[in-house]
Structures are given as structure tokens and as C-alpha cells.
C-alpha atoms as a PDB file:
ATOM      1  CA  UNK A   1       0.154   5.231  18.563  1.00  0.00           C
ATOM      2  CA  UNK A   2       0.004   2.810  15.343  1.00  0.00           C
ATOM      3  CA  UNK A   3       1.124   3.896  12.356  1.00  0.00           C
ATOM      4  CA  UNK A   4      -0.029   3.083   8.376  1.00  0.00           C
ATOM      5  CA  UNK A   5       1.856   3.169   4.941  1.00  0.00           C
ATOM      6  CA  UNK A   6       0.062   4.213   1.976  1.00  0.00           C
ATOM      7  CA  UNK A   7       1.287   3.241  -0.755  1.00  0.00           C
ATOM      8  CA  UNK A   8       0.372   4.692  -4.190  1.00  0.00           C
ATOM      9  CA  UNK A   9       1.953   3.664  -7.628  1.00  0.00           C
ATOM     10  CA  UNK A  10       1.685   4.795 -11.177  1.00  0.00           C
ATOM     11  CA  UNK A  11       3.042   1.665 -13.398  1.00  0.00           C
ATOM     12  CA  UNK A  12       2.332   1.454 -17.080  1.00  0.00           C
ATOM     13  CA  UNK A  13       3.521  -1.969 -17.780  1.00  0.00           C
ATOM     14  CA  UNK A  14       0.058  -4.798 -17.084  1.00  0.00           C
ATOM     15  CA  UNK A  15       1.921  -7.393 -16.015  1.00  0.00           C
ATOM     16  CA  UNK A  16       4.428  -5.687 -13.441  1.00  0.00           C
ATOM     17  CA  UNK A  17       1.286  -3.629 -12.186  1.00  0.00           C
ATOM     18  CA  UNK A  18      -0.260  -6.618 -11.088  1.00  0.00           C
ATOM     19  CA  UNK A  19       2.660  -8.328  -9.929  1.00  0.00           C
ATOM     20  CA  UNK A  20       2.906  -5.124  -7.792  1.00  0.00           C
ATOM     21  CA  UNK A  21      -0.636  -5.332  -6.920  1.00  0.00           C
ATOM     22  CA  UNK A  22      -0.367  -9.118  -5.270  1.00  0.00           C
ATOM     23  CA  UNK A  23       2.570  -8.060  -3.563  1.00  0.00           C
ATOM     24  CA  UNK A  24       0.807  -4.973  -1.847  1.00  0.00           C
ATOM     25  CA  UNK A  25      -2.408  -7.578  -1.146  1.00  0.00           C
ATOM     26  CA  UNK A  26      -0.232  -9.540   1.237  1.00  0.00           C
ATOM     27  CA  UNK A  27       0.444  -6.589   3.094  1.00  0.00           C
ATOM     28  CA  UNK A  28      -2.675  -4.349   3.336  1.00  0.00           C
ATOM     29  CA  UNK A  29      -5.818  -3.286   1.969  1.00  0.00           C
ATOM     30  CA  UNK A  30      -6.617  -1.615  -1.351  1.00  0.00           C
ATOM     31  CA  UNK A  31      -8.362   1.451  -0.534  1.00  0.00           C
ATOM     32  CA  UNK A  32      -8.225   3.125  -3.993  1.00  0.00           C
ATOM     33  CA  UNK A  33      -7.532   1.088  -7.632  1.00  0.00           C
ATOM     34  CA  UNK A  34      -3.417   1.807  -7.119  1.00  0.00           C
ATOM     35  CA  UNK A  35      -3.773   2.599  -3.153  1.00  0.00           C
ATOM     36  CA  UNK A  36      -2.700   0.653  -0.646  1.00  0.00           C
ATOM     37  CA  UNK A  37      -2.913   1.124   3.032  1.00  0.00           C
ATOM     38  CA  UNK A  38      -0.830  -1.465   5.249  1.00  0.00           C
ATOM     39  CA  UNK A  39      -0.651  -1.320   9.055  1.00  0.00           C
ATOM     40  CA  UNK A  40       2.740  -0.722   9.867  1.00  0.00           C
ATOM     41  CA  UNK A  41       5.768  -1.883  11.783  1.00  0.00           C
ATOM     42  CA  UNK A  42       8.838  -1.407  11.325  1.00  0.00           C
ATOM     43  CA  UNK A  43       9.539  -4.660   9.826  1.00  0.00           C
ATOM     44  CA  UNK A  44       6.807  -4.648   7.345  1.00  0.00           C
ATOM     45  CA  UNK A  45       8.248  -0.977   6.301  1.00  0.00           C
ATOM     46  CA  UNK A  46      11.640  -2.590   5.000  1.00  0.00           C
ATOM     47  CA  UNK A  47       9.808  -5.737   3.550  1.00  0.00           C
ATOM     48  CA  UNK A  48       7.686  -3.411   1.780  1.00  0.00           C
ATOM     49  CA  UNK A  49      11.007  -0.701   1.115  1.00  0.00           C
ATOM     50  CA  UNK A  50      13.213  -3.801   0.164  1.00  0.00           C
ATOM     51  CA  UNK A  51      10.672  -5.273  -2.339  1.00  0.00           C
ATOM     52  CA  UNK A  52      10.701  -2.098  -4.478  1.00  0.00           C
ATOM     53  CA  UNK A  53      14.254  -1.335  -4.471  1.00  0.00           C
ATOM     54  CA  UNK A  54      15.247  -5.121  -5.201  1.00  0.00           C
ATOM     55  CA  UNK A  55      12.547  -6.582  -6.796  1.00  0.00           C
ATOM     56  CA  UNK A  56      10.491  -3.690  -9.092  1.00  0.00           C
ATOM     57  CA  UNK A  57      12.941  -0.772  -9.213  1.00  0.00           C
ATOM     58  CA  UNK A  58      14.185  -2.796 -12.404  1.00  0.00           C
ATOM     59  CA  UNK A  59      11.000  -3.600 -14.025  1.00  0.00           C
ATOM     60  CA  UNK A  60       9.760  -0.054 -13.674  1.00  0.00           C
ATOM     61  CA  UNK A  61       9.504   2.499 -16.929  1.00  0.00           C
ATOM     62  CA  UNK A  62      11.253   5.845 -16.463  1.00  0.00           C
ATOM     63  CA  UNK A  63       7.653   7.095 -15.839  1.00  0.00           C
ATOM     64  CA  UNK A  64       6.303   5.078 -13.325  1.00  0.00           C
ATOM     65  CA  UNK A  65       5.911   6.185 -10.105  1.00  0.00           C
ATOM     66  CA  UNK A  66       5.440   4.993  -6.900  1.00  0.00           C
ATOM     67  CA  UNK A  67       4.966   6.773  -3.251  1.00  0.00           C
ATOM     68  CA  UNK A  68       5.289   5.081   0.149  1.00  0.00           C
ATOM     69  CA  UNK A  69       3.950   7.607   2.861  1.00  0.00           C
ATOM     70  CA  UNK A  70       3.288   6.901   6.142  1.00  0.00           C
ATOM     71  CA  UNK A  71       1.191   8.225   8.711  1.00  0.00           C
ATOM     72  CA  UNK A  72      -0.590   8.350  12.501  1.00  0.00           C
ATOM     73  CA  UNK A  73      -3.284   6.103  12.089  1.00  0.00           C
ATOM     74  CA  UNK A  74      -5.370   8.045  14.834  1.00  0.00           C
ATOM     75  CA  UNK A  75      -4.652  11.235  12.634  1.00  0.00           C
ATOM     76  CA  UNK A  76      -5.953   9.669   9.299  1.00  0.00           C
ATOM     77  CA  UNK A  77      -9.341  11.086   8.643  1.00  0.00           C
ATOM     78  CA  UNK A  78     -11.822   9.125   6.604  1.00  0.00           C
ATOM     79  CA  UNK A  79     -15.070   9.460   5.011  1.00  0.00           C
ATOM     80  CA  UNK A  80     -17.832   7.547   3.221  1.00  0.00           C
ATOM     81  CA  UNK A  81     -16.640   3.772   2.655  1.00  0.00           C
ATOM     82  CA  UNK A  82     -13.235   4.932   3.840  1.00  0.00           C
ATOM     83  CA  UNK A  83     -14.610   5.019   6.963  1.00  0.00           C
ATOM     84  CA  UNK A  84     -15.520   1.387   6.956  1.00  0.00           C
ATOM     85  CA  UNK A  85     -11.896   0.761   7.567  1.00  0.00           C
ATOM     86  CA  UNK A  86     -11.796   1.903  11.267  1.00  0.00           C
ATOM     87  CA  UNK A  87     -14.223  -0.854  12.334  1.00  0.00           C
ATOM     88  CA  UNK A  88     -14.109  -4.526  13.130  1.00  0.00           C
ATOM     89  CA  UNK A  89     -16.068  -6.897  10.966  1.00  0.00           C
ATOM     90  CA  UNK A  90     -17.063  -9.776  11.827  1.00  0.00           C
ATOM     91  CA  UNK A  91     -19.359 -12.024   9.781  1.00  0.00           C
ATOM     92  CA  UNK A  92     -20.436 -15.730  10.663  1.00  0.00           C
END
């Protein structure tokens, strides 16, 4: 059964939200303007885990926030465009 991470973040500083941002783009897709949802493994969990503790734990402000949850991808509902995700694209 594959699993996603959803990520979600609250970060008031510009510069260290889009930092943030580009980091999260290597990983997944934005589904939402600060929601990301990455296909997980195990590996890409403590890349992901390892980057916020040691890279933006110390650029956040006491009242940023940001939530890693993860999830059955076959139990993830999804409608409207969100539903777009499930399928292949291929365009030539």
C-alpha cells in the first residue's frame, strides 16, 4: 500500500517561505498555496524530517507552523482538480 506526506506550513518570513517552498518542489506536488503532497518512502520521510529540524527549525518565527502528516494513499479521497492527481498524464 503506498503511502503520502502532506505537508502544510504557516511561515511569515517571504524569503524563508519560499526557500521552504523550493525545497518541498523537489519532493512533491503543491496541491494547495502552502500544501504539499510527496509520495513517500521512508527515506524521503527523514530527508524531508531532517531538512526542517536542521535546516528551517532556526529560521522559523515563534509563530510559524508547520505539519508533516502522512497517510494511505488508497485511503486519500479527492475531489474536483484534486482528483486530477490520481491519474497519469501524458502529453507529447
Amino acid at each position: 500500500m503506498s503511502k503520502v506526506i502532506i505537508v502544510t506550513y504557516d511561515i511569515s518570513k517571504n524569503k524563508t517561505r519560499t526557500q521552504f517552498s523550493k525545497f518541498l518542489e523537489k519532493y512533491g506536488v503543491r496541491v494547495q498555496f502552502s500544501v504539499y503532497e510527496i509520495q513517500n518512502s521512508k527515506r524521503v520521510l527523514e530527508i524531508v524530517q531532517n531538512a526542517i529540524k536542521m535546516k528551517f527549525s532556526k529560521k522559523f518565527e515563534p509563530s510559524d507552523s508547520i505539519y508533516v502528516f502522512t497517510a494511505n494513499h488508497n485511503d486519500t479521497v479527492r475531489y474536483g482538480s484534486a482528483s486530477l492527481l490520481d491519474n497519469d498524464l501524458i502529453i507529447l
